[in-house]
C-alpha atoms as a PDB file:
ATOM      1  CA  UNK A   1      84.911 -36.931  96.085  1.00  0.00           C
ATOM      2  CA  UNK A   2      87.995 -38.624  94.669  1.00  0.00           C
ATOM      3  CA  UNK A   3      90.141 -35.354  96.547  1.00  0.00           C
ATOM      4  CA  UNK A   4      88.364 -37.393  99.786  1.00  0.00           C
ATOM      5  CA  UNK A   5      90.012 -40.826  99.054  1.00  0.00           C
ATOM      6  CA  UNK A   6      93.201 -42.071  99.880  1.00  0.00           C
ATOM      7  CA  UNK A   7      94.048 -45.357  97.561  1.00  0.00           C
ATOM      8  CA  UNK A   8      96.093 -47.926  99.112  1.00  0.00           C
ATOM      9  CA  UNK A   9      97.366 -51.783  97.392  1.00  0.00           C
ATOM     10  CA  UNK A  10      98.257 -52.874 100.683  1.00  0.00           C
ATOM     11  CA  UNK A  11      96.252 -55.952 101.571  1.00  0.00           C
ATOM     12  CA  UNK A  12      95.600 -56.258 105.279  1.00  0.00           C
ATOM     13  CA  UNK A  13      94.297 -58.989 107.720  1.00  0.00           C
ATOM     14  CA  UNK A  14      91.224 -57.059 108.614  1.00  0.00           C
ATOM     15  CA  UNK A  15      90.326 -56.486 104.883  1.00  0.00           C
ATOM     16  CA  UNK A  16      88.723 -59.931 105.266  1.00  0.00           C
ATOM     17  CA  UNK A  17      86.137 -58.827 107.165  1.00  0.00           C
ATOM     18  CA  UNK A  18      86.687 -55.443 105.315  1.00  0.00           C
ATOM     19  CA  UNK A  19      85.442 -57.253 101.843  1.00  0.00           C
ATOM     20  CA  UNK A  20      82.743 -59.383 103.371  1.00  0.00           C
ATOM     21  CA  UNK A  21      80.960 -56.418 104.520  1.00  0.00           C
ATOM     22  CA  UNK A  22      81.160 -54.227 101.365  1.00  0.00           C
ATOM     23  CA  UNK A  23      80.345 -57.343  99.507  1.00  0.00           C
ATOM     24  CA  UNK A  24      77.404 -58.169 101.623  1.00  0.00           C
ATOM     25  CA  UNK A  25      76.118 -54.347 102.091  1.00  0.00           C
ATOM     26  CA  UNK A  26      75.446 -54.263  98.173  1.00  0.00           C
ATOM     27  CA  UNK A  27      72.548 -56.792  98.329  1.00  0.00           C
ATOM     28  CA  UNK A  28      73.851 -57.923  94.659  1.00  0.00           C
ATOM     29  CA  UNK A  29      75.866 -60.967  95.557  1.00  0.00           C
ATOM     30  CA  UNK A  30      74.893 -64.596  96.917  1.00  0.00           C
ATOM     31  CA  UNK A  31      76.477 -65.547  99.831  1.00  0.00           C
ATOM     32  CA  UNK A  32      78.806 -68.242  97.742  1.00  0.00           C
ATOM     33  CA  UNK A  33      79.502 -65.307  95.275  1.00  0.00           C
ATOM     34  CA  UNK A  34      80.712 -63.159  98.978  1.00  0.00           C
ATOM     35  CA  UNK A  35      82.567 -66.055 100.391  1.00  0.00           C
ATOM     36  CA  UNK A  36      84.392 -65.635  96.488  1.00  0.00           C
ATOM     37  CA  UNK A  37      85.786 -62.454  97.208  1.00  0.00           C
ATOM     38  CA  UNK A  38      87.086 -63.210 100.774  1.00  0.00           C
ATOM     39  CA  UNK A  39      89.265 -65.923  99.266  1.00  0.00           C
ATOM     40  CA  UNK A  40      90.984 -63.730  97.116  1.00  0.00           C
ATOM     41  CA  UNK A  41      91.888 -61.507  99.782  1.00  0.00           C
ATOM     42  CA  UNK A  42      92.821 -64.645 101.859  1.00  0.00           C
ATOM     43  CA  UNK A  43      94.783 -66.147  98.898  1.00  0.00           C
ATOM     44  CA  UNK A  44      96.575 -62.167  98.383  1.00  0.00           C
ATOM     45  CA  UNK A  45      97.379 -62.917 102.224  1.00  0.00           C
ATOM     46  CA  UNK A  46      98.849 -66.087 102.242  1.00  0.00           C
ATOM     47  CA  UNK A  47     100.806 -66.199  99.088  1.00  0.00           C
ATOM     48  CA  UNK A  48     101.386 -62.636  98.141  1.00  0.00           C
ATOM     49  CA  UNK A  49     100.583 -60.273  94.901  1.00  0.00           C
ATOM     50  CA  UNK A  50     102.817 -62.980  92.981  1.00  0.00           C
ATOM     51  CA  UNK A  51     100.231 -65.250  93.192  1.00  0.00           C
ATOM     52  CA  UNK A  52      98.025 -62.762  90.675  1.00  0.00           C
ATOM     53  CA  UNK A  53      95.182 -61.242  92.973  1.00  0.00           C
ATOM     54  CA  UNK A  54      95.960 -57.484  93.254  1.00  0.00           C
ATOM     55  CA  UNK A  55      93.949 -54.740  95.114  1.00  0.00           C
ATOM     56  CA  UNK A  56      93.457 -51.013  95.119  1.00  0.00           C
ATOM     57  CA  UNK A  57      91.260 -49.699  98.218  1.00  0.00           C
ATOM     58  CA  UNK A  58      89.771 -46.317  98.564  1.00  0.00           C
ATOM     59  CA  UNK A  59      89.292 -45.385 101.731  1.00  0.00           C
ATOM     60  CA  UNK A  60      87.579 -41.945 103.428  1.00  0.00           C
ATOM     61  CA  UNK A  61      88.551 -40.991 107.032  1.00  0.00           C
ATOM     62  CA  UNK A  62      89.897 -44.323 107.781  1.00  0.00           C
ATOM     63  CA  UNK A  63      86.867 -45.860 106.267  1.00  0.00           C
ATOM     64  CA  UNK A  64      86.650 -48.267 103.376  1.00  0.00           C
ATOM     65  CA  UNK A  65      84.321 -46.860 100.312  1.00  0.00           C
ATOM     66  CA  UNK A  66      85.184 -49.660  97.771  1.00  0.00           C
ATOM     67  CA  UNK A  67      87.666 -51.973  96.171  1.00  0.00           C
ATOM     68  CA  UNK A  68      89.108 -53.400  93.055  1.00  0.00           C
ATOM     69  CA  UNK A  69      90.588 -56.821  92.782  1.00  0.00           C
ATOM     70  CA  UNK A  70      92.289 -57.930  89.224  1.00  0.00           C
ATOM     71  CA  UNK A  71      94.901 -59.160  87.930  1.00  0.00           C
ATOM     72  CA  UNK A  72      96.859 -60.910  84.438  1.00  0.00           C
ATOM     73  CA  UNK A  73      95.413 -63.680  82.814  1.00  0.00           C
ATOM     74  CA  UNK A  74      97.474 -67.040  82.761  1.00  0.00           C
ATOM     75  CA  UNK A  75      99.107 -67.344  79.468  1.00  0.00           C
ATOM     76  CA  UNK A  76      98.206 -63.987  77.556  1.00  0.00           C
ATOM     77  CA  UNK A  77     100.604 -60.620  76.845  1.00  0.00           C
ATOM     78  CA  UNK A  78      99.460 -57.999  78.978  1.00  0.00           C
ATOM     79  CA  UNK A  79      95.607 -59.021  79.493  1.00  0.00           C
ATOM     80  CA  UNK A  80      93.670 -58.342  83.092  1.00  0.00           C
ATOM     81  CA  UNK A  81      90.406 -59.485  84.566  1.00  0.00           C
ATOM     82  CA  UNK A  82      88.752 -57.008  86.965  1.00  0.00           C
ATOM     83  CA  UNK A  83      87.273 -60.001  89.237  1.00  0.00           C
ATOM     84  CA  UNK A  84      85.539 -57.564  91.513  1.00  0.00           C
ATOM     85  CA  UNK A  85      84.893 -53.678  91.888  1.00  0.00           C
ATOM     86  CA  UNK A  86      82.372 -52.866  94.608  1.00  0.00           C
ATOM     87  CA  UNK A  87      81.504 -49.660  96.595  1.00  0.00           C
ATOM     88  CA  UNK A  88      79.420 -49.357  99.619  1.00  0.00           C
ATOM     89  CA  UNK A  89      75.980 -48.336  99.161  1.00  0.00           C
ATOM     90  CA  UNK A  90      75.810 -45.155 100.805  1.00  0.00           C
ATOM     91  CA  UNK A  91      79.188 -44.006  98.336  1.00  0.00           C
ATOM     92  CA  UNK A  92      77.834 -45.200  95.511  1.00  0.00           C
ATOM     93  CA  UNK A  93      77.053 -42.514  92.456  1.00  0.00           C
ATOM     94  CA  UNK A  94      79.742 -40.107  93.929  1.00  0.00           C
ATOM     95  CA  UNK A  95      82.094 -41.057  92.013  1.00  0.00           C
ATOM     96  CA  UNK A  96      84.067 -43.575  93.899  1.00  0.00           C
ATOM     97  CA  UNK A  97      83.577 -46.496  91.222  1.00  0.00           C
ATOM     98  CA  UNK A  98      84.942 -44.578  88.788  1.00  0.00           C
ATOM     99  CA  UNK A  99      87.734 -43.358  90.632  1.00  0.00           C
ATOM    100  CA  UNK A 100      88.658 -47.028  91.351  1.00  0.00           C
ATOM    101  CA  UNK A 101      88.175 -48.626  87.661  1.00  0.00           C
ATOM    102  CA  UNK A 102      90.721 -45.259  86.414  1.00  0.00           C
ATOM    103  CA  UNK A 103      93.252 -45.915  88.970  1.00  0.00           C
ATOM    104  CA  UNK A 104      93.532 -50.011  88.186  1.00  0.00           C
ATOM    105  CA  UNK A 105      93.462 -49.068  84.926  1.00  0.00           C
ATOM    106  CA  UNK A 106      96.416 -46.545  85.808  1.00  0.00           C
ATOM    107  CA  UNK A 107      98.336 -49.433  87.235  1.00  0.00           C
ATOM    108  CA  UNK A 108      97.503 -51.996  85.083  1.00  0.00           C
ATOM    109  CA  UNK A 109      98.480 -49.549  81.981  1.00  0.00           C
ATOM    110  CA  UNK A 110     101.715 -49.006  84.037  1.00  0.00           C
ATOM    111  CA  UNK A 111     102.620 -52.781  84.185  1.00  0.00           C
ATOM    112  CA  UNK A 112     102.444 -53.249  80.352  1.00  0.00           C
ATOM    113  CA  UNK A 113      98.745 -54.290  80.533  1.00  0.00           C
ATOM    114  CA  UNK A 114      96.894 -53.240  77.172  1.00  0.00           C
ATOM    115  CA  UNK A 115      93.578 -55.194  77.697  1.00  0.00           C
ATOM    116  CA  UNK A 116      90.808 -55.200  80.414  1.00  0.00           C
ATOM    117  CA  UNK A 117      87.988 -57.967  80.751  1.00  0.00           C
ATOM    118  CA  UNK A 118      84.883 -57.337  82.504  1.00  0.00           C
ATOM    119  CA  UNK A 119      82.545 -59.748  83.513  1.00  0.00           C
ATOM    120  CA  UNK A 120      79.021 -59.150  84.611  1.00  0.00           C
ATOM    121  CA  UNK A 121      75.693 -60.922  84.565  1.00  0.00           C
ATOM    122  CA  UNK A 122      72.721 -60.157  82.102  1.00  0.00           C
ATOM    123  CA  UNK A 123      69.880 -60.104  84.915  1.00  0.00           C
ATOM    124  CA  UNK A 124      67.954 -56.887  84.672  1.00  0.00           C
ATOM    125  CA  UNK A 125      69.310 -56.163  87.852  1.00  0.00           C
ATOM    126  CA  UNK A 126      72.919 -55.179  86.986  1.00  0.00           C
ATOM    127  CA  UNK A 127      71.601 -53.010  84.075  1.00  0.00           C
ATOM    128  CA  UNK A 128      73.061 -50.042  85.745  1.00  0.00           C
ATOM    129  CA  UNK A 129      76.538 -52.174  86.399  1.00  0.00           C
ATOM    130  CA  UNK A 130      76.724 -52.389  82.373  1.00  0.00           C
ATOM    131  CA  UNK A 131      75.679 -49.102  82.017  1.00  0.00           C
ATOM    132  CA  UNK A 132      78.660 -47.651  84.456  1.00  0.00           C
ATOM    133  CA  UNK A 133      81.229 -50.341  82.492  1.00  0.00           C
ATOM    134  CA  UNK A 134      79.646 -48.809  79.226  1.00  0.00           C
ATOM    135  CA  UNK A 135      80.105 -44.687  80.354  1.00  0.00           C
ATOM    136  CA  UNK A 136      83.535 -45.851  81.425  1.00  0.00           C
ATOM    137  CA  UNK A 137      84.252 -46.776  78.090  1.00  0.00           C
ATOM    138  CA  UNK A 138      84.283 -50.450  77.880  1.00  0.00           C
ATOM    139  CA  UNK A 139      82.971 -52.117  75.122  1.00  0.00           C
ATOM    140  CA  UNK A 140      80.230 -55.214  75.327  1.00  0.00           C
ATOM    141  CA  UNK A 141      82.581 -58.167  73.890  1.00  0.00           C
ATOM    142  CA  UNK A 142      80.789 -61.392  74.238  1.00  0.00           C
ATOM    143  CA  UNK A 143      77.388 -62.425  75.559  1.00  0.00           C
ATOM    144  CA  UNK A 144      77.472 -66.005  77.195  1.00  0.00           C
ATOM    145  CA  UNK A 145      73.632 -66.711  77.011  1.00  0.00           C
ATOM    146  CA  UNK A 146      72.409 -68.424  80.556  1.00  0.00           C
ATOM    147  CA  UNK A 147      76.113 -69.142  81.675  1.00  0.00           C
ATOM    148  CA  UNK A 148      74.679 -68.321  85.377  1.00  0.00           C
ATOM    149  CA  UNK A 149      71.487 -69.885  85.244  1.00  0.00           C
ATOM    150  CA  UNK A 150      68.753 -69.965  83.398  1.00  0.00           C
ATOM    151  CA  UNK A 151      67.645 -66.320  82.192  1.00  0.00           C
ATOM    152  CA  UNK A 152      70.852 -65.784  83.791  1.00  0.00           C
ATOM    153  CA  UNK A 153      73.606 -64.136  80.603  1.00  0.00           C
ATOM    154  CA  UNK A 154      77.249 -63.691  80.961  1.00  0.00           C
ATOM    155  CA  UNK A 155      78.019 -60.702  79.786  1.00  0.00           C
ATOM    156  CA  UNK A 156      81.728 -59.723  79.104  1.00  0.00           C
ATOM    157  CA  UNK A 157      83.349 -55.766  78.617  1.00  0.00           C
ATOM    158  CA  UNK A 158      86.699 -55.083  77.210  1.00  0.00           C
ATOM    159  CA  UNK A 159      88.982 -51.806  77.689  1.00  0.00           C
ATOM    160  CA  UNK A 160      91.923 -51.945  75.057  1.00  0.00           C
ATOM    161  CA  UNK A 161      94.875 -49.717  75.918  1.00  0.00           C
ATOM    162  CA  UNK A 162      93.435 -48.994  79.284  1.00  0.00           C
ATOM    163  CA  UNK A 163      93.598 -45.532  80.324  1.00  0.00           C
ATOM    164  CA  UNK A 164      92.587 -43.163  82.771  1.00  0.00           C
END
């Protein structure tokens, strides 16, 4: 699949719209937690990759499949957050995820990076989200119990020396 997908950074106007309907199509995410990842593409927009949201896209004939957004955290050496990787349904278990999460790792490695944090929830229903993070590598850090909500863990991964 990945020989399929062309990878851009570039953030565009119409990934806006682009993110709210990947975001959406997943059925994971509340509609406060989709209106999240529009403002960092809005923020990338209006005050550039200096600012400390970066992207990778994966498209397929002009299309979209999925997108990382991450970038340092304030006041480490060479730590990331990976604040959102998402694929559209109907690419999802081809391949595509992983794809993404090896080429931000790529770039992040690239830039001097040496750690990267994952964050994910505890519900039963991103079970197979920690399970990807987990074949990818990533090791469960930290458990914040009902950070969320109630019955509602935070659960946070860690890549050292990401690599592809």
């Amino acid at each position: 699949m990945k020989d399929l997908l062309t990878l851009r950074e570039e953030v565009r106007p119409g990934d806006c719209q682009v993110v709210r309907q990947i975001v959406e199509s997943t059925g994971f995410f509340s509609p406060a937690e989709v209106d999240v990842a529009v403002e960092l593409v809005e923020e990338h927009l209006s005050r550039g990759p200096e600012y400390g949201y970066l992207f990778v896209f994966a498209e397929s004939d002009g299309e979209v499949a999925g997108y990382t957004c991450y970038g340092p955290i304030a006041c480490t050496e060479g730590s990331f957050d990976l604040y959102w990787i998402v694929v559209r349904p109907e690419f999802q278990g081809k391949g595509v995820g992983r794809y993404l999460l090896g080429e931000t790792e790529r770039r992040i490695n690239e830039g001097g990076g040496r750690r990267l944090y994952v964050e994910t929830s505890g519900r039963a229903q991103y079970a197979p989200t920690r399970s990807f993070y987990e074949r990818c590598g990533y090791r469960r850090e930290a458990t914040l119990e009902e950070f969320y909500g109630p019955g509602d863990d935070k659960v946070v991964y860690v890549k050292v020396a990401c690599t592809v």
